[in-house]
N, C-alpha and C. Protein backbone atom coordinates (compact mmCIF):
# COMPACT_ATOMS: atom_id res chain seq x y z
N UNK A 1 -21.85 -2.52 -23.68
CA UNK A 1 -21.16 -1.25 -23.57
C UNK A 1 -20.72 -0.80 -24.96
N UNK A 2 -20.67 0.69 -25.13
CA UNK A 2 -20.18 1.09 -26.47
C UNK A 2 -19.00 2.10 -26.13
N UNK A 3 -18.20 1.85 -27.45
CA UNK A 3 -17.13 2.67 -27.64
C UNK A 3 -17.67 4.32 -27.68
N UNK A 4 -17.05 5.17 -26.96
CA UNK A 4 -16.93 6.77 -27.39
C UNK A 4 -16.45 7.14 -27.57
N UNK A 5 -15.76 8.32 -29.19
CA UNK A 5 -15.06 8.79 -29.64
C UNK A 5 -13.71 9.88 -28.90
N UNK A 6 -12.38 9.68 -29.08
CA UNK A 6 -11.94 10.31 -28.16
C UNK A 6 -12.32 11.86 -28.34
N UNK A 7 -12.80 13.06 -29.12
CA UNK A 7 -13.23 14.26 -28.85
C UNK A 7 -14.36 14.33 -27.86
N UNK A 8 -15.09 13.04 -28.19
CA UNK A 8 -16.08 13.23 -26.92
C UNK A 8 -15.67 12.71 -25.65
N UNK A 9 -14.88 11.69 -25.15
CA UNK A 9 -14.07 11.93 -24.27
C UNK A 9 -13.16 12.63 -24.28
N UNK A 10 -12.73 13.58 -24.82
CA UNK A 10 -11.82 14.47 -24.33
C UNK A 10 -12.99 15.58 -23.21
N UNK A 11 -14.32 15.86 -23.99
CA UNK A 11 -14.96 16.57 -23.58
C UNK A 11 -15.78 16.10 -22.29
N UNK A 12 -16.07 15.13 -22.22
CA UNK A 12 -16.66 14.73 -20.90
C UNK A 12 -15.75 14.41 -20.16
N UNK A 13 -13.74 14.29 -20.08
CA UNK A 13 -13.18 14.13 -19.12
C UNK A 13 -12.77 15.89 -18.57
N UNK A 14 -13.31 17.02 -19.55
CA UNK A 14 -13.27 18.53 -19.32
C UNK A 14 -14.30 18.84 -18.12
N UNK A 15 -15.38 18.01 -18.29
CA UNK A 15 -16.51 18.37 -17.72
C UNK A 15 -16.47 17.65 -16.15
N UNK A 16 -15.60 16.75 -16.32
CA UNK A 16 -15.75 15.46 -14.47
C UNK A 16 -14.65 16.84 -13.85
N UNK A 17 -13.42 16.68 -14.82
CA UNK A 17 -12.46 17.64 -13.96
C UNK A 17 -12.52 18.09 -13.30
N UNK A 18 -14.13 19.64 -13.18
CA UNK A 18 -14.11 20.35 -11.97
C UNK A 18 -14.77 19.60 -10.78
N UNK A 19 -15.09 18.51 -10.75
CA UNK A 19 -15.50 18.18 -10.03
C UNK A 19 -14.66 16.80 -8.98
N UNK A 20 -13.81 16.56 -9.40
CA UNK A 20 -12.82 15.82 -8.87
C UNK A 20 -11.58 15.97 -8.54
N UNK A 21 -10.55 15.91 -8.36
CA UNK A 21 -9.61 16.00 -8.41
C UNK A 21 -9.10 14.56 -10.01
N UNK A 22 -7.72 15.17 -10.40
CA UNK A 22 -7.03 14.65 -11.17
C UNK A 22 -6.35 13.54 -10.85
N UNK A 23 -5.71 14.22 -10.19
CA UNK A 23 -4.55 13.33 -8.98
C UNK A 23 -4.67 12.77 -7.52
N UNK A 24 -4.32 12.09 -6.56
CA UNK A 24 -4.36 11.70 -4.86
C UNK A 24 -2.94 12.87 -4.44
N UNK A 25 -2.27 13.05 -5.66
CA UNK A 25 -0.59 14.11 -5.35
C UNK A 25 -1.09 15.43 -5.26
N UNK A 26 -1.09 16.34 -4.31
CA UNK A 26 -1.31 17.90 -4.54
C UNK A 26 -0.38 18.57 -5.23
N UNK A 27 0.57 18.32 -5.52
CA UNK A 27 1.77 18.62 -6.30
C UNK A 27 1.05 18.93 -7.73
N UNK A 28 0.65 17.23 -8.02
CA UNK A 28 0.23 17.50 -9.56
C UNK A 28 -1.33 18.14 -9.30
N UNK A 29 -2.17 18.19 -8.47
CA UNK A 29 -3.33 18.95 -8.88
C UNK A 29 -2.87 19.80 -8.96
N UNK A 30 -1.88 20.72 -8.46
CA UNK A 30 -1.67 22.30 -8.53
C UNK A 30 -1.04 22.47 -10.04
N UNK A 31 -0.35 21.86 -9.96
CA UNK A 31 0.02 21.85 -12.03
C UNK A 31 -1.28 21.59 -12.95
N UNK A 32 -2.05 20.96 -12.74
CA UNK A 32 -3.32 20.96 -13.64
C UNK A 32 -3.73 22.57 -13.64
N UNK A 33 -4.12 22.78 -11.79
CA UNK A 33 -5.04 24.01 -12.31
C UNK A 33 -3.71 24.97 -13.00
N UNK A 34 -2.76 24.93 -12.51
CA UNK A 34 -1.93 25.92 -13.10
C UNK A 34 -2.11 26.16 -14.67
N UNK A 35 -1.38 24.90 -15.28
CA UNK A 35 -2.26 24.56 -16.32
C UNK A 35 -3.43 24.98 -17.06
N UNK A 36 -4.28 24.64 -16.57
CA UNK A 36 -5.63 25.25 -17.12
C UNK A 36 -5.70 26.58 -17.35
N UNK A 37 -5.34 27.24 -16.19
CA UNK A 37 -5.38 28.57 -16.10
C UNK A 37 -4.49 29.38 -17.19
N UNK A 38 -3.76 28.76 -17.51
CA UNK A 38 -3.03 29.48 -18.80
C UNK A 38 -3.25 29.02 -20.04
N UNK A 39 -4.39 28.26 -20.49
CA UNK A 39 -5.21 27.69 -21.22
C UNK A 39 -4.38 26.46 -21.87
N UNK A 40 -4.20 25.64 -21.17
CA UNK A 40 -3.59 24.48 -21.56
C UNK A 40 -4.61 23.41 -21.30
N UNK A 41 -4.55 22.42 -22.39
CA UNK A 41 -6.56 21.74 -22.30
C UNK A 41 -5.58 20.09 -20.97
N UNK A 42 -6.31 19.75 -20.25
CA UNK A 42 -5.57 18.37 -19.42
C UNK A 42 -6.75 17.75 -19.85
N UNK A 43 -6.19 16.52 -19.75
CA UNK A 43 -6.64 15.40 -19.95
C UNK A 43 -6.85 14.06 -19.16
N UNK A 44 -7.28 13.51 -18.65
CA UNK A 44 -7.02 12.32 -17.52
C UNK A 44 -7.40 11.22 -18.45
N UNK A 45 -6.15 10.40 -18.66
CA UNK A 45 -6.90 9.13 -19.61
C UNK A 45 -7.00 7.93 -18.71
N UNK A 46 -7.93 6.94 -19.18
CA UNK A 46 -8.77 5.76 -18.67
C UNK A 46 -7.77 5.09 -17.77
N UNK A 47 -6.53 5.01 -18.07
CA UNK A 47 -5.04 4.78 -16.84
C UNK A 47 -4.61 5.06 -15.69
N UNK A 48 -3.99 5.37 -15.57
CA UNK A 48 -3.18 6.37 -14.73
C UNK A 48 -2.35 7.51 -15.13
N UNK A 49 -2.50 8.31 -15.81
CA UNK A 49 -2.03 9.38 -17.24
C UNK A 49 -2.46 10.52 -17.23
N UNK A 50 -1.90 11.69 -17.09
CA UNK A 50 -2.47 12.48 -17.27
C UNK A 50 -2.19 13.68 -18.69
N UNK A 51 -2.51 13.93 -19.61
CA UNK A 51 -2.51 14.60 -20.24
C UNK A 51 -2.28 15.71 -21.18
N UNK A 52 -1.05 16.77 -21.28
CA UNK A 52 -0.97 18.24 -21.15
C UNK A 52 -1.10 18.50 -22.62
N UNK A 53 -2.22 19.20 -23.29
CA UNK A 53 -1.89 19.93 -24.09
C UNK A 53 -1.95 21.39 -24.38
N UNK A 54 -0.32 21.89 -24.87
CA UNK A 54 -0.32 23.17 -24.80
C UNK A 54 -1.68 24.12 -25.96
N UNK A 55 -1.13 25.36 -25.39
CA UNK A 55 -2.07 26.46 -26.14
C UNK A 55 -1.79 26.12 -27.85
N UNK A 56 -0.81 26.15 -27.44
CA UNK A 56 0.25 26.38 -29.53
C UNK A 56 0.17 24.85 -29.46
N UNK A 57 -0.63 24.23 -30.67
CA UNK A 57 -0.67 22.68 -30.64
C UNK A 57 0.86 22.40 -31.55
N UNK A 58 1.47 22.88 -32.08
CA UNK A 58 2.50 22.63 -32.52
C UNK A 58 3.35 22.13 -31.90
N UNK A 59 3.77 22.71 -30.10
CA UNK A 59 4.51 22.64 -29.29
C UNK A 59 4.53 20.87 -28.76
N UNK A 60 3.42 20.43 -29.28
CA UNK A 60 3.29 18.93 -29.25
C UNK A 60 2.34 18.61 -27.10
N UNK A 61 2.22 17.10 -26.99
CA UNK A 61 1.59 17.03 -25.94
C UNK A 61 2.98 16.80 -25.22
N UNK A 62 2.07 16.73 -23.75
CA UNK A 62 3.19 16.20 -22.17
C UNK A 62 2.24 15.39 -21.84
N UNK A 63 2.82 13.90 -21.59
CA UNK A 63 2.51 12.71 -20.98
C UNK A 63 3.24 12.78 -19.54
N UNK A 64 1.82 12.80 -18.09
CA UNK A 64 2.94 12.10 -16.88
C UNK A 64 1.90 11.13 -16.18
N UNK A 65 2.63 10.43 -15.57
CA UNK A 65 1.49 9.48 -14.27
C UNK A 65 0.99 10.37 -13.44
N UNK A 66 -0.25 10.08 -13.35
CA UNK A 66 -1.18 10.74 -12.46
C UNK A 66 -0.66 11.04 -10.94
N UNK A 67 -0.21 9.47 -10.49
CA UNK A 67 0.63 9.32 -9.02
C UNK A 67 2.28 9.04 -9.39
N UNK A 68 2.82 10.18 -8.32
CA UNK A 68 4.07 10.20 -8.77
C UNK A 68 4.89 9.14 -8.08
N UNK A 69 5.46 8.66 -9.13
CA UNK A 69 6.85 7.27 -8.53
C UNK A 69 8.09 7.70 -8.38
N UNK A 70 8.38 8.98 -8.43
CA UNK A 70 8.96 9.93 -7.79
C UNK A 70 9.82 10.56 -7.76
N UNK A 71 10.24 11.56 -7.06
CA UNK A 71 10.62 13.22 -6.98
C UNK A 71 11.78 13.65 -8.50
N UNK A 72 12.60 12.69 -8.93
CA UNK A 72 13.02 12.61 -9.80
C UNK A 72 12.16 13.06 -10.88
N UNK A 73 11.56 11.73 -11.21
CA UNK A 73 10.57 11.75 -12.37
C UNK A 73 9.97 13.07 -12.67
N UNK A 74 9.08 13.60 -11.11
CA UNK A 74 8.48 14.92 -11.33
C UNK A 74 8.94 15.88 -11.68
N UNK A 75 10.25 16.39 -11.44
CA UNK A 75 10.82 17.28 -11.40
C UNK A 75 11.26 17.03 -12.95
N UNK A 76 11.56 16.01 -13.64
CA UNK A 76 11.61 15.82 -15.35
C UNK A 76 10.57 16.83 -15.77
N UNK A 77 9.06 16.20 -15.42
CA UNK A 77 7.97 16.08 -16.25
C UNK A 77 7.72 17.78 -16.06
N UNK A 78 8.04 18.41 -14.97
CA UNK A 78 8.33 19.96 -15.00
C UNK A 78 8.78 20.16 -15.73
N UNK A 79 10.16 20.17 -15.56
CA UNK A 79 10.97 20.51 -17.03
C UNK A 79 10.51 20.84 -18.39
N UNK A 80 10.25 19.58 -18.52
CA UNK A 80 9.43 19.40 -19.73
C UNK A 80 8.64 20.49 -20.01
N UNK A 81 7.52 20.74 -19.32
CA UNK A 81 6.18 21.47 -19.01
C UNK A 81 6.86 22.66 -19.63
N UNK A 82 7.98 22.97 -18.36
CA UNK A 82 8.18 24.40 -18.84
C UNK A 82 9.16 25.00 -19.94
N UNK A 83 9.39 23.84 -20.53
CA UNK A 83 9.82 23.49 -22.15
C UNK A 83 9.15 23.71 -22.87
N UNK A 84 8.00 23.61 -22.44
CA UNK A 84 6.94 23.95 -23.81
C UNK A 84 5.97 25.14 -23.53
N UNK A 85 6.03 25.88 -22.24
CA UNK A 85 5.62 27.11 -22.52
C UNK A 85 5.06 27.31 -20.83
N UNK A 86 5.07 26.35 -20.14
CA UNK A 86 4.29 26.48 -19.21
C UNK A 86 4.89 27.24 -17.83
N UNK A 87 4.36 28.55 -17.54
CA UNK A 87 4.82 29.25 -16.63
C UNK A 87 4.58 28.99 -15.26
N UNK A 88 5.94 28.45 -14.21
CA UNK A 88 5.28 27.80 -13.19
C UNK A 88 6.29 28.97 -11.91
């Protein structure tokens, strides 16, 4: 097996996206597409992790678990989100 560079996985985890779901939580799929849709790039890493980076890369990334451990937590990782620009 060989290593692949993370731009090119960034780009082939762009490309599985539409075809899977992100998450087993509908909660967080609906924040991805939300997400997307306001051009924020997601990411699903090799973990359980999912991704957020905003439009303005300055604004820095959002790290959350894919499956939520719960309602607490989520309602943070919102926060957050919409700390950095994300209109929900």
């Amino acid at each position: 097996m060989f290593s692949v560079g993370l731009d090119l996985e960034k780009e082939i985890n762009k490309i599985n996206m539409g075809k899977k779901q992100m998450s087993p939580s509908k909660d967080i799929n609906k924040i991805v597409k939300l997400a997307q849709k306001q051009g924020w790039e997601v990411v699903k890493t090799n973990g359980s992790h999912i991704i957020f980076y905003p439009p303005n890369a300055r604004d820095g990334l959002v790290t959350m678990p894919s499956t939520p451990s719960s309602t607490r937590n989520f309602k943070n990782v919102l926060s957050l989100l919409k700390s950095k620009g994300l209109k929900l």
